[in-house]
Protein backbone atom coordinates (compact mmCIF):
# COMPACT_ATOMS: atom_id res chain seq x y z
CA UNK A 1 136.45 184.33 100.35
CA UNK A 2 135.30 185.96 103.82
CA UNK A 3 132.27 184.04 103.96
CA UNK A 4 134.17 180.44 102.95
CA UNK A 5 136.40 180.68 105.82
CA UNK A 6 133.72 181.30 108.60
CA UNK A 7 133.36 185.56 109.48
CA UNK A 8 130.63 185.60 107.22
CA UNK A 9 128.79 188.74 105.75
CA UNK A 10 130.32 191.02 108.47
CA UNK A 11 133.88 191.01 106.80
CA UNK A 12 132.19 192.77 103.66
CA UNK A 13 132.86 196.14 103.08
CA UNK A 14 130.17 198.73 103.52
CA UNK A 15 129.83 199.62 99.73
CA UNK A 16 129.12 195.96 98.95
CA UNK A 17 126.34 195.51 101.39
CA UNK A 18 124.96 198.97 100.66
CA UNK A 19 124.92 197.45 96.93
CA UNK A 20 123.56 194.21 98.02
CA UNK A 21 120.58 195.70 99.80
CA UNK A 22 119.26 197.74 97.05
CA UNK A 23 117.73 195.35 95.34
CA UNK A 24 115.47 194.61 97.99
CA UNK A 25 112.22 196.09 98.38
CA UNK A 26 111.64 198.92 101.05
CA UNK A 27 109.54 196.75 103.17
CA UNK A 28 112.56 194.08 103.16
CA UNK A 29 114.70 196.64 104.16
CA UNK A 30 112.72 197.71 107.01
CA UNK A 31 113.03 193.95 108.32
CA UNK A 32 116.71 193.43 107.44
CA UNK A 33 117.49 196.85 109.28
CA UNK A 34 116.30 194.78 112.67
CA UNK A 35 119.17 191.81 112.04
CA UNK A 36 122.42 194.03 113.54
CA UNK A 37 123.66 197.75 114.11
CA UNK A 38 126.07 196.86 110.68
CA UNK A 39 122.97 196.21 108.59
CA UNK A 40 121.19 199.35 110.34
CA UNK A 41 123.73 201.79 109.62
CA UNK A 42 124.10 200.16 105.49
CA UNK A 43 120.44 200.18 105.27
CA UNK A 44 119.40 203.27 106.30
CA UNK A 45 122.15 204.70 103.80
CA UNK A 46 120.84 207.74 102.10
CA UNK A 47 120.99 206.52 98.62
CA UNK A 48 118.93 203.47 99.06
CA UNK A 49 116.20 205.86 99.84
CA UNK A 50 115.84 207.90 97.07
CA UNK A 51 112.33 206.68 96.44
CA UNK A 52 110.07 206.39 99.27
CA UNK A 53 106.20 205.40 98.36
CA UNK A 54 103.70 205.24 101.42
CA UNK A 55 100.51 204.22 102.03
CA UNK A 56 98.80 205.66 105.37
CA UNK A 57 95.88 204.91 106.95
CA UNK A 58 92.47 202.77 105.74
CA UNK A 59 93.59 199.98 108.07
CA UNK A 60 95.73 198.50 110.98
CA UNK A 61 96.29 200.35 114.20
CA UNK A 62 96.13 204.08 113.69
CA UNK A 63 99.09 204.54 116.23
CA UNK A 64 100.97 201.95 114.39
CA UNK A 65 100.64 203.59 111.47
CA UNK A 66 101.44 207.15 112.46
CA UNK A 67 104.69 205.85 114.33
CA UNK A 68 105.71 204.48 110.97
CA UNK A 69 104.99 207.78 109.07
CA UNK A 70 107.17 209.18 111.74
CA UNK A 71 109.75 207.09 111.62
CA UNK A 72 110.76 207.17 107.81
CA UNK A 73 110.14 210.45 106.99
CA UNK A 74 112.58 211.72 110.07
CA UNK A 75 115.02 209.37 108.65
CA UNK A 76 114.45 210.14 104.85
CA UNK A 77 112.43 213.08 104.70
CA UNK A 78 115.81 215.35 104.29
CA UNK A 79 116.60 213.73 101.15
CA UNK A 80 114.63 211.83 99.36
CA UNK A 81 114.39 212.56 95.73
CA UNK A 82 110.47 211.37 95.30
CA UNK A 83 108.18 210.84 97.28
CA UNK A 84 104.60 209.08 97.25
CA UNK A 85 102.04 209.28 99.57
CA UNK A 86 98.60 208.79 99.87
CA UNK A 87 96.81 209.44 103.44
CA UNK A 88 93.55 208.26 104.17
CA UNK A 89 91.82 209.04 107.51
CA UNK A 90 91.30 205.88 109.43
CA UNK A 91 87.52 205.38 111.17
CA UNK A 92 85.50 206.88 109.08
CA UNK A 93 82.29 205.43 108.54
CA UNK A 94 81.00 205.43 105.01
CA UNK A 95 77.93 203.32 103.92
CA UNK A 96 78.66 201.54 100.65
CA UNK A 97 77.48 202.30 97.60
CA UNK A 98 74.77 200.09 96.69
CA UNK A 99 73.43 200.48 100.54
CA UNK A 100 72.15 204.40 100.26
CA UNK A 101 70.67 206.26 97.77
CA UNK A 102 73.03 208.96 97.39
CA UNK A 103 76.17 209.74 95.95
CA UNK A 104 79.79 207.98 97.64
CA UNK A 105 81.33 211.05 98.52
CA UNK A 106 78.55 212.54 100.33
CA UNK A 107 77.74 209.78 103.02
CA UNK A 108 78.88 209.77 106.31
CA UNK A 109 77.31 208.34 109.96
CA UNK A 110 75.62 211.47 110.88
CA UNK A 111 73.73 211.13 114.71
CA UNK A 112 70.14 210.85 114.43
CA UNK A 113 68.03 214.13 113.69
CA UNK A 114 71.37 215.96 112.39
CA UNK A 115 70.32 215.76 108.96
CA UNK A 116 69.33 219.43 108.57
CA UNK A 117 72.22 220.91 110.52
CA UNK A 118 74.91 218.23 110.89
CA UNK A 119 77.61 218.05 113.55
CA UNK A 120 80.66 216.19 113.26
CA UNK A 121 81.11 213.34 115.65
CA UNK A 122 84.22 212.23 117.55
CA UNK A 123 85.09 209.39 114.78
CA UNK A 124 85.05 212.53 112.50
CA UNK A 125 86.47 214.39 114.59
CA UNK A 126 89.56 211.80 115.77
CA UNK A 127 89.80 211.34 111.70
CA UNK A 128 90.16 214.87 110.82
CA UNK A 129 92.62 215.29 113.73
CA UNK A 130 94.80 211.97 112.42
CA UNK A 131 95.00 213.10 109.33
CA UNK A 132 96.11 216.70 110.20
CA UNK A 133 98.96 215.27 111.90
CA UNK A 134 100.18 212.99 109.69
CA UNK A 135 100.13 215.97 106.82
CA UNK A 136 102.02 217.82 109.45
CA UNK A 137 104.72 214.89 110.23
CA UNK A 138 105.20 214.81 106.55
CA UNK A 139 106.01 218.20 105.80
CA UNK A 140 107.83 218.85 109.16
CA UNK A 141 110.54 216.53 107.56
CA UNK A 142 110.37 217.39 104.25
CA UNK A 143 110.36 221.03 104.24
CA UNK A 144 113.88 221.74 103.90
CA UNK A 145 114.76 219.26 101.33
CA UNK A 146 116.27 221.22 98.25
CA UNK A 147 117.09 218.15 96.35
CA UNK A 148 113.24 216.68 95.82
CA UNK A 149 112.29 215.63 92.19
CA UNK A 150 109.00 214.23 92.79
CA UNK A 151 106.19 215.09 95.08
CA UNK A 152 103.21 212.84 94.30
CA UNK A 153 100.70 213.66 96.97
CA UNK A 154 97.03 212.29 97.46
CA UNK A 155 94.55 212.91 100.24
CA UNK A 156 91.62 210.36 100.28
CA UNK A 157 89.18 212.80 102.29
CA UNK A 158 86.09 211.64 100.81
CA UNK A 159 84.55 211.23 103.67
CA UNK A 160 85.97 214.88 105.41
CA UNK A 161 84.31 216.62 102.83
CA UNK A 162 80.99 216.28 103.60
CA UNK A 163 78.71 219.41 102.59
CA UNK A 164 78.20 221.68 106.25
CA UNK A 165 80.65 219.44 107.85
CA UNK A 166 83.86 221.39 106.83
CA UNK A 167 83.40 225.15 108.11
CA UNK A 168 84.77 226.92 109.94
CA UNK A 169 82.82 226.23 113.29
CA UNK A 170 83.66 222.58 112.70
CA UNK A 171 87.58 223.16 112.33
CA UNK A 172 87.35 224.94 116.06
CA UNK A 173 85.45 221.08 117.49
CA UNK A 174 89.24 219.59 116.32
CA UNK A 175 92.19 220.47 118.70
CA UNK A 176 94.43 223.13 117.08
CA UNK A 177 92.62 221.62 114.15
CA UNK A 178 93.03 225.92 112.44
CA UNK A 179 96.54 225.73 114.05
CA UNK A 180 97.98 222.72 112.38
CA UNK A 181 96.00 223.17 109.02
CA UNK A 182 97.81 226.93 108.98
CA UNK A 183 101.51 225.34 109.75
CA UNK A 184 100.93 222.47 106.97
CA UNK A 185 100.47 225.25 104.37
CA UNK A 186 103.47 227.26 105.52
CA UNK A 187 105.19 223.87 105.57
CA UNK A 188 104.37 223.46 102.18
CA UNK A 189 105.60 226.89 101.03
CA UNK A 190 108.82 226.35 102.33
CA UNK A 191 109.32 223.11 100.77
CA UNK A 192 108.54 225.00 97.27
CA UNK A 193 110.72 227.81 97.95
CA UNK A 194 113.26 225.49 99.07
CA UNK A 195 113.32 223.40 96.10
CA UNK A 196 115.83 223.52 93.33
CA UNK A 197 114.86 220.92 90.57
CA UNK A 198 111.34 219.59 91.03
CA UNK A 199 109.78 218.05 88.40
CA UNK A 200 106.69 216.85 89.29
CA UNK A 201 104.19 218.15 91.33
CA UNK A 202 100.77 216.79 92.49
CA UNK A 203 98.34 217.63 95.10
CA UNK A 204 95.44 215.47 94.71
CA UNK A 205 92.50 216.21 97.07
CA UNK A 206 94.88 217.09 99.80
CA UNK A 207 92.99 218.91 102.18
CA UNK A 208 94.08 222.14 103.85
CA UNK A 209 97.47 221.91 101.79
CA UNK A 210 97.26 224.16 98.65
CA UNK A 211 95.81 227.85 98.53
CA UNK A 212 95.74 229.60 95.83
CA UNK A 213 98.77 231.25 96.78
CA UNK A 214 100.94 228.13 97.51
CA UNK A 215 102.72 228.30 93.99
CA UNK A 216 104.03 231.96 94.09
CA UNK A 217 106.37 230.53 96.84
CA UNK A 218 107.78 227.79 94.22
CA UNK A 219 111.76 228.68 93.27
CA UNK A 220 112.70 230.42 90.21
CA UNK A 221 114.99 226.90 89.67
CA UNK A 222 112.05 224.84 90.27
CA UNK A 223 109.92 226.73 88.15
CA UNK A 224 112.09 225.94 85.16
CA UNK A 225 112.34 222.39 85.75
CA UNK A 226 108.77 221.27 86.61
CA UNK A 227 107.31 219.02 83.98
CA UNK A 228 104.31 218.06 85.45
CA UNK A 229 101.70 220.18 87.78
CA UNK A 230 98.31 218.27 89.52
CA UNK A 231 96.45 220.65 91.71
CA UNK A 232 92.91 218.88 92.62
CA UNK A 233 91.08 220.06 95.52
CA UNK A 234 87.49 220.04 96.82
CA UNK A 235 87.61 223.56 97.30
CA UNK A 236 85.73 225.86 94.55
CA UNK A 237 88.55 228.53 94.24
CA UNK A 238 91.22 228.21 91.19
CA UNK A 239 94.79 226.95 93.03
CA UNK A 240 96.68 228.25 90.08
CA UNK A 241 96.74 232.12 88.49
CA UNK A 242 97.65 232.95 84.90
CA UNK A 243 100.94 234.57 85.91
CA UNK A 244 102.16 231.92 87.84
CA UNK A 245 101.20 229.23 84.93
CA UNK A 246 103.47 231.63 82.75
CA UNK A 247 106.37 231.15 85.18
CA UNK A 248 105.85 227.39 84.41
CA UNK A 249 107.35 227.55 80.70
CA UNK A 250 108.54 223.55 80.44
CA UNK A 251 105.22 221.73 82.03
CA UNK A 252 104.66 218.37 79.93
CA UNK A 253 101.14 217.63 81.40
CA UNK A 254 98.59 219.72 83.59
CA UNK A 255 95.51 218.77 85.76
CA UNK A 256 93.20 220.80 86.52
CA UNK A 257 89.40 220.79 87.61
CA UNK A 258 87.59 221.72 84.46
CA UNK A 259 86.16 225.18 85.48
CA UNK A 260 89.56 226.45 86.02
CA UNK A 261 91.00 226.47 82.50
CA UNK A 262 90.17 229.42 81.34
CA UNK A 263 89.94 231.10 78.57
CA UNK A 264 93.46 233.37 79.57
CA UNK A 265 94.89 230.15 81.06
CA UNK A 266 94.24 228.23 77.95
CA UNK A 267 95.80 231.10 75.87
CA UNK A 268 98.86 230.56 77.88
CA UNK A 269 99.15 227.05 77.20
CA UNK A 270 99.31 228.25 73.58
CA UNK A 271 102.24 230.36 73.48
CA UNK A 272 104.99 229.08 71.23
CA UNK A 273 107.55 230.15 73.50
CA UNK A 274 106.79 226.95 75.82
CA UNK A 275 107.47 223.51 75.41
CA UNK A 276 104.07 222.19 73.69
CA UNK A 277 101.87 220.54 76.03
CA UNK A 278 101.58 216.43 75.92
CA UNK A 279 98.64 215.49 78.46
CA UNK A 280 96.01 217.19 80.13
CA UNK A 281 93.97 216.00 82.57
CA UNK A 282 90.40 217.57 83.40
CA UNK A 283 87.87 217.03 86.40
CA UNK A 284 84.19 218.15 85.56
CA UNK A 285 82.38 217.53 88.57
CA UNK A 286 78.75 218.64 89.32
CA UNK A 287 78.96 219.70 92.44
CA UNK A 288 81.56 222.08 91.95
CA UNK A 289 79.47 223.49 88.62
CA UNK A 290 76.82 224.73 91.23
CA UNK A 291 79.00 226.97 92.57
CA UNK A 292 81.35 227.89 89.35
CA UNK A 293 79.89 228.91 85.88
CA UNK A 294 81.16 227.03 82.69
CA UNK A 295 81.63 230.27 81.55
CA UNK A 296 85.08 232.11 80.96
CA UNK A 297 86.37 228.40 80.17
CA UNK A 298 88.19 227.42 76.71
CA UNK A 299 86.37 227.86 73.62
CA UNK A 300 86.35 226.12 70.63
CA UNK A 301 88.90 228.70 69.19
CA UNK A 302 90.94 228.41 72.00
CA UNK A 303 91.22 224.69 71.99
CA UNK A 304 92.09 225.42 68.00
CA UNK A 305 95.10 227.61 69.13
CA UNK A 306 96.41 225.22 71.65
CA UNK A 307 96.34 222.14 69.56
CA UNK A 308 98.44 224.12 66.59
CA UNK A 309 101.10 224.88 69.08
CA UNK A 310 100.82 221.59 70.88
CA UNK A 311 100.28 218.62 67.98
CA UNK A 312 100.69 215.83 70.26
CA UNK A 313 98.41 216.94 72.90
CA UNK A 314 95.96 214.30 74.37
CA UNK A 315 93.63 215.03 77.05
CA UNK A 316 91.75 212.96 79.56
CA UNK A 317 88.42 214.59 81.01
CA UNK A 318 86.60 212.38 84.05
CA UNK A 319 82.70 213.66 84.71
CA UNK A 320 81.27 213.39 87.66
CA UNK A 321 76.97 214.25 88.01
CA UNK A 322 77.26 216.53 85.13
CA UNK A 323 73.94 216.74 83.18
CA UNK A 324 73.93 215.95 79.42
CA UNK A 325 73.30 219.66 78.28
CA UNK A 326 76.55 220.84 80.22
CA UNK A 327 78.43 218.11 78.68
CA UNK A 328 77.57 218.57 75.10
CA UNK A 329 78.57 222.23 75.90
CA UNK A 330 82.14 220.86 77.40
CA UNK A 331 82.67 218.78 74.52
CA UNK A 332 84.04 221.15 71.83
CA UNK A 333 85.00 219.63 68.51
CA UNK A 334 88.61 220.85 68.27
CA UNK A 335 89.38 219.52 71.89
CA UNK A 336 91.94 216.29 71.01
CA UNK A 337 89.77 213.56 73.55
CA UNK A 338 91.65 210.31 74.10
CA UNK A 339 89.70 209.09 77.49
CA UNK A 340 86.67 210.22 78.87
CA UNK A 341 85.07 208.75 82.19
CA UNK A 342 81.61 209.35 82.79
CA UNK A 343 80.37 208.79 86.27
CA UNK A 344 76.92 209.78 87.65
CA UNK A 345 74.45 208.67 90.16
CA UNK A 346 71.32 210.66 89.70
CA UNK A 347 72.28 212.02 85.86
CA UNK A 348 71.71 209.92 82.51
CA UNK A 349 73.84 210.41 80.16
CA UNK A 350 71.79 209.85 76.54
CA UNK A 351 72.38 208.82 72.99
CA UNK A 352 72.84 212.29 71.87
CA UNK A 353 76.29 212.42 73.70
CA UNK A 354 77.11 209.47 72.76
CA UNK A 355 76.71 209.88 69.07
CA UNK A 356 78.52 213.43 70.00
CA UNK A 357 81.88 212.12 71.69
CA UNK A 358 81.78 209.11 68.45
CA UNK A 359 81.78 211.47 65.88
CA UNK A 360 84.16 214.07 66.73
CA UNK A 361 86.83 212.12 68.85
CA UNK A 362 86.41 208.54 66.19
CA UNK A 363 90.67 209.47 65.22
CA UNK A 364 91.68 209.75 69.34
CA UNK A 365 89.31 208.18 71.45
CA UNK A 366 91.56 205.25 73.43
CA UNK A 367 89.72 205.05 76.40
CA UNK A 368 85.80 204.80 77.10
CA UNK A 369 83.81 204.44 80.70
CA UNK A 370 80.78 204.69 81.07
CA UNK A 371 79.33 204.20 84.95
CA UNK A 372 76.15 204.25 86.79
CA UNK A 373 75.36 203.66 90.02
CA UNK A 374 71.93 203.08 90.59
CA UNK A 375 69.61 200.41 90.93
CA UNK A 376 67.80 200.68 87.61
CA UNK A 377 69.85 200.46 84.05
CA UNK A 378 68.76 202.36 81.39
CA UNK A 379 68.73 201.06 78.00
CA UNK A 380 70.83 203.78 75.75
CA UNK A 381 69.91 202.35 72.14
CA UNK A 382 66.34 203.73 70.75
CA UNK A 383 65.65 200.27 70.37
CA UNK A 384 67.73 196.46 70.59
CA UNK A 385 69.42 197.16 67.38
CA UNK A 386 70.84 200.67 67.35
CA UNK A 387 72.91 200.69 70.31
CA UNK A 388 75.14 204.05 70.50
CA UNK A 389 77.92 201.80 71.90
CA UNK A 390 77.97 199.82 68.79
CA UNK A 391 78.05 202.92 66.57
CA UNK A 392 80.88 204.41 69.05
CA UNK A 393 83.26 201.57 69.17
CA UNK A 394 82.31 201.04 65.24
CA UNK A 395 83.32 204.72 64.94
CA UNK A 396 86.17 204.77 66.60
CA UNK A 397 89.12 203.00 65.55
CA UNK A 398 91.40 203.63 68.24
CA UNK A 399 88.83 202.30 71.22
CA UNK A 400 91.30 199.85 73.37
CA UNK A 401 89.58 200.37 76.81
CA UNK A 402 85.67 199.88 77.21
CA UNK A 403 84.21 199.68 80.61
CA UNK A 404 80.23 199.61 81.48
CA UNK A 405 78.18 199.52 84.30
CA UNK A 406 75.23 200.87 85.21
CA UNK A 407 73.13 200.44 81.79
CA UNK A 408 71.46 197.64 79.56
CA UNK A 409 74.25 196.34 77.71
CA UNK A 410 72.23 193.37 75.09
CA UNK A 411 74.34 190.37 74.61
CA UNK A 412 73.97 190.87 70.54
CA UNK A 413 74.91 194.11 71.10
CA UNK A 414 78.22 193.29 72.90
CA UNK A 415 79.02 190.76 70.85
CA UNK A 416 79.01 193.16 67.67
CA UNK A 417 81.72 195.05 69.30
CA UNK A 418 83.69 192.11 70.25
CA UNK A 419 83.62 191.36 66.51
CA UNK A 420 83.87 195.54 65.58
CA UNK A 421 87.19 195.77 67.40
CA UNK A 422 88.73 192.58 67.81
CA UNK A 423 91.96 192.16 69.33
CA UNK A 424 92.49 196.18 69.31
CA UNK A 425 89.89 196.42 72.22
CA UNK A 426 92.49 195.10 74.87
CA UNK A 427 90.17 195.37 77.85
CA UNK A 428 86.29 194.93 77.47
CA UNK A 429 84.82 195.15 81.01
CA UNK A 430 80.94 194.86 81.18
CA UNK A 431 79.08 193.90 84.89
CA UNK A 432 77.07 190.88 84.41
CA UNK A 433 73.93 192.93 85.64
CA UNK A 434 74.50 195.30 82.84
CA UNK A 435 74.02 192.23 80.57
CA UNK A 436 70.84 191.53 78.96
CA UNK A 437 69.48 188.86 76.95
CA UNK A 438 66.85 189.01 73.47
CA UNK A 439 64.76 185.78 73.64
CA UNK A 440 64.31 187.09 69.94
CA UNK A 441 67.90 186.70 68.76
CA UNK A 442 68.53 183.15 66.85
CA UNK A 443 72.11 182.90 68.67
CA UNK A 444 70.26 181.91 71.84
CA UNK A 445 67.45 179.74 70.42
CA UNK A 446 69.34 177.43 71.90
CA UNK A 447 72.30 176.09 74.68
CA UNK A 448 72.75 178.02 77.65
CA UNK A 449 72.71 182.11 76.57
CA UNK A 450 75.45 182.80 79.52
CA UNK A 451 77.89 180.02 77.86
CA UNK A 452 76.69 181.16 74.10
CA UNK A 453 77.67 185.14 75.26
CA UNK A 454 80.89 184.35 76.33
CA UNK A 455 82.09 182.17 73.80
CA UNK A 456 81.08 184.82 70.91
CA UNK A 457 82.18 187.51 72.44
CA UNK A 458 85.60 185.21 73.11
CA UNK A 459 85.92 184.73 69.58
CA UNK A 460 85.33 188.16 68.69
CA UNK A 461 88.32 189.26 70.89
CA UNK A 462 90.32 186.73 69.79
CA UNK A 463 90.74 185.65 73.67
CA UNK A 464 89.16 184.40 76.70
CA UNK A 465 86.61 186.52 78.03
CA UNK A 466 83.84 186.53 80.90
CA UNK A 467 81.49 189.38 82.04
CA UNK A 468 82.81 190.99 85.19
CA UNK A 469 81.07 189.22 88.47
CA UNK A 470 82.47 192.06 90.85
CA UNK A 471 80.59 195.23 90.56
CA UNK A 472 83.11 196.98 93.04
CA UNK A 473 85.75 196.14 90.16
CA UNK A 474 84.19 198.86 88.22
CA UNK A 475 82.32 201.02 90.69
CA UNK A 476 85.62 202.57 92.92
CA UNK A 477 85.26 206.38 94.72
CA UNK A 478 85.90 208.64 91.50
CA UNK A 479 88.41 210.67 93.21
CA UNK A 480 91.09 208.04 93.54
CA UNK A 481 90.23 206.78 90.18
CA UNK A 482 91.35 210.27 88.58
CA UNK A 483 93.83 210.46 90.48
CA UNK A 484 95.59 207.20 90.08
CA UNK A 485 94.70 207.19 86.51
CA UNK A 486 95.97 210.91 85.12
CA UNK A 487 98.95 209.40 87.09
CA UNK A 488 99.95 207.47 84.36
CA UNK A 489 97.89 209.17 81.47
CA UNK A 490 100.57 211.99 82.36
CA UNK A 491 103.63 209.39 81.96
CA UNK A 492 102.23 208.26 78.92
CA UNK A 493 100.94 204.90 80.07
């Protein structure tokens, strides 16, 4: 063999090494492309680089970062097949949760006495800037690829988004800030009219990217073969119309904020002449109720029509500050739940929608959570022994994920639905300050009530289990949690 008799790796043919290096990660091949001009030229071979999945920003030296960004996507942006990215703007100073007393995704460093009429300062203004150019790098490489499968897209502009900070006036403070937000979205028309078999498309949060003309540009081709569709935005307008879901006959999944699925849209999802719908994934967020009425969305007859067309369909709704009275109104009984994710700073959600969402989703619900972020936890149960957790995870037989923070949680309590759902409940993640303890309750008469909890609720699972130590396990920006989880609600995960 060449490498027994002393010329080493260099005598292999370029196939072989091509072969050799895909089973390295793209990292790996990043550092192996620095060894020799051989290995550069097999490494940077177009079909190791089908799948490129990047992570920008949120740490490390901006310029660093952006030179990297640059870098692969001139090298792969022409044809790689799918592509991941999330951006997040670097610098951006966002007090943590349990610091202010106001929602995540409304906090930013605001100069003194700006309160009433904020500006943006330079770190929001070098932020926004970054991240415009990085969205522009991207699609400046990408936009002529014909050959792209995937597009899985997310923009972590929390922090941008800030209520008065994102006008018009503001856009002017950031260099060709209007300029380069304008030649992103023509960018991204381009790329959909260019495409000729893409499959999956999702544009989380990505802002300045997708108008609600942006999908009347995608190709008849494309429009044939997309499976799944994710347009999320902080914007209040609708990013999709009825006539171009229609062109969109062979979508598997569909997210959508809330307030956009219509009544009309909702008939269209209903027409037997598509392929039945599998998952969809809903955003109810407060903020965006103030501004768009509940009304004109699905009813309950509606929801009936879909569900006889599409048997298997599952959906997964995430709330965000929605008040208990909207909710129940949401929650209609022929609507097939399998996760909901309730997430609220100043709102309470009560017993009533508790006892709601346990009887009429007991044969689907999978997945429960149930957050608060707030100093003060609220007991839920009318009193110690009628918890509507018990009576929900009693109720429902499918319950395999249960997740609280944010209110009481009794130690009896949990331990009844240790022993409720056994081995079935295959993650059970309750803070430790959402844990309380009844002197009444025999079980703790005696022995440390910390050691007795754990080693009945243990046994209940059938394996080991502690109470979670880490709020900031639980408590993550709600945003990225939707996005990363309809991710793989929509492959079935």
């Amino acid at each position: 063999m060449a490498l027994c008799s002393g010329v080493g790796a260099m005598a292999l043919p370029s196939e072989l090494i091509v072969h050799i290096f895909s089973f390295l990660s793209d990292r790996d091949k990043l550092r192996a492309s620095a060894v020799c001009s051989r290995w550069r030229e097999c490494l940077f071979y177009p079909a190791l680089w089908t799948e490129l999945k990047l992570r920008i920003g949120g740490g490390g030296s901006s310029s660093e970062e952006t030179s990297r960004l640059e870098f692969l996507m001139r090298k792969f942006g022409a044809f790689v097949r799918e592509l991941q990215l999330e951006l997040t703007p670097p610098e951006v100073m966002v007090s943590s949760r349990n610091n202010e007393q106001q929602p995540s995704c409304t906090r930013v460093d605001l100069p003194p006495g700006s309160v009433n009429n904020p500006q943006p300062s330079k770190r929001w203004r070098d932020a926004m800037a970054t991240y415009l150019d990085h969205a522009l790098c991207v699609f400046t490489n990408l936009h002529n690829n014909r050959n792209l499968r995937k597009l899985h897209l997310y923009g972590d502009t929390c922090a941008l988004q800030q209520e008065g900070l994102l006008d018009n006036s503001n856009l002017l403070q950031i260099h060709e800030g209007q300029k380069k937000i304008n030649e992103i979205q023509r960018l991204f028309r381009e790329l959909l009219s260019h495409s000729r078999q893409l499959r999956w498309l999702s544009c989380s949060f990505m802002l300045g990217l997708v108008t609600p003309s942006s999908l009347a540009y995608l190709s008849n081709p494309s429009s044939e073969t997309l499976q799944h569709l994710s347009l999320l935005d902080h914007q209040f307008g609708p990013l999709i119309s009825p006539s171009e879901l229609d062109r969109l006959s062979s979508l598997h999944s569909l997210a959508l904020d809330y307030s956009d699925l219509t009544s009309e849209l909702c008939g269209l999802l209903a027409s037997p002449h598509r392929t039945p719908l599998h998952r969809l994934s809903l955003l109810l967020n407060g903020t965006t109720l103030e501004v768009k009425s509940l009304e004109g969305t699905a009813t309950e007859d509606d929801w009936k029509a879909l569900v006889r067309v599409s048997a298997n369909l599952r959906v997964y709704i995430m709330v965000v500050e929605v008040s208990s009275s909207e909710l129940l109104g949401v929650l209609k009984p022929s609507l097939p739940l399998e996760r909901i994710h309730l997430d609220s700073y100043n709102t309470l959600v009560t017993d009533a929608t508790l006892e709601l969402i346990a009887q009429q989703y007991n044969k689907t619900l999978t997945h429960f959570i149930l957050l608060r972020d707030d100093p003060e936890f609220p007991d839920l149960s009318v009193n110690r022994n009628e918890d509507p957790l018990v009576l929900l995870a009693w109720r429902c037989t499918q319950l395999a994920v249960l997740v609280i923070h944010g209110y009481t949680m009794w130690s009896h309590n949990l331990i009844a639905i240790s022993r409720l759902r056994g081995a079935s409940l295959r993650v059970l993640t309750v803070s430790e300050e959402s844990i309380e303890f009844d002197p009444d309750q025999p079980l703790y008469l005696q022995g440390d009530p910390v050691h007795n909890l754990v080693k009945e609720v243990s046994l209940g699972l059938g394996r080991v289990w502690h109470p979670c130590l880490d709020y900031s396990l639980v408590l993550i920006e709600h945003t990225h949690h939707f996005h990363q989880e309809l991710h793989a609600f929509s492959l079935g995960m």
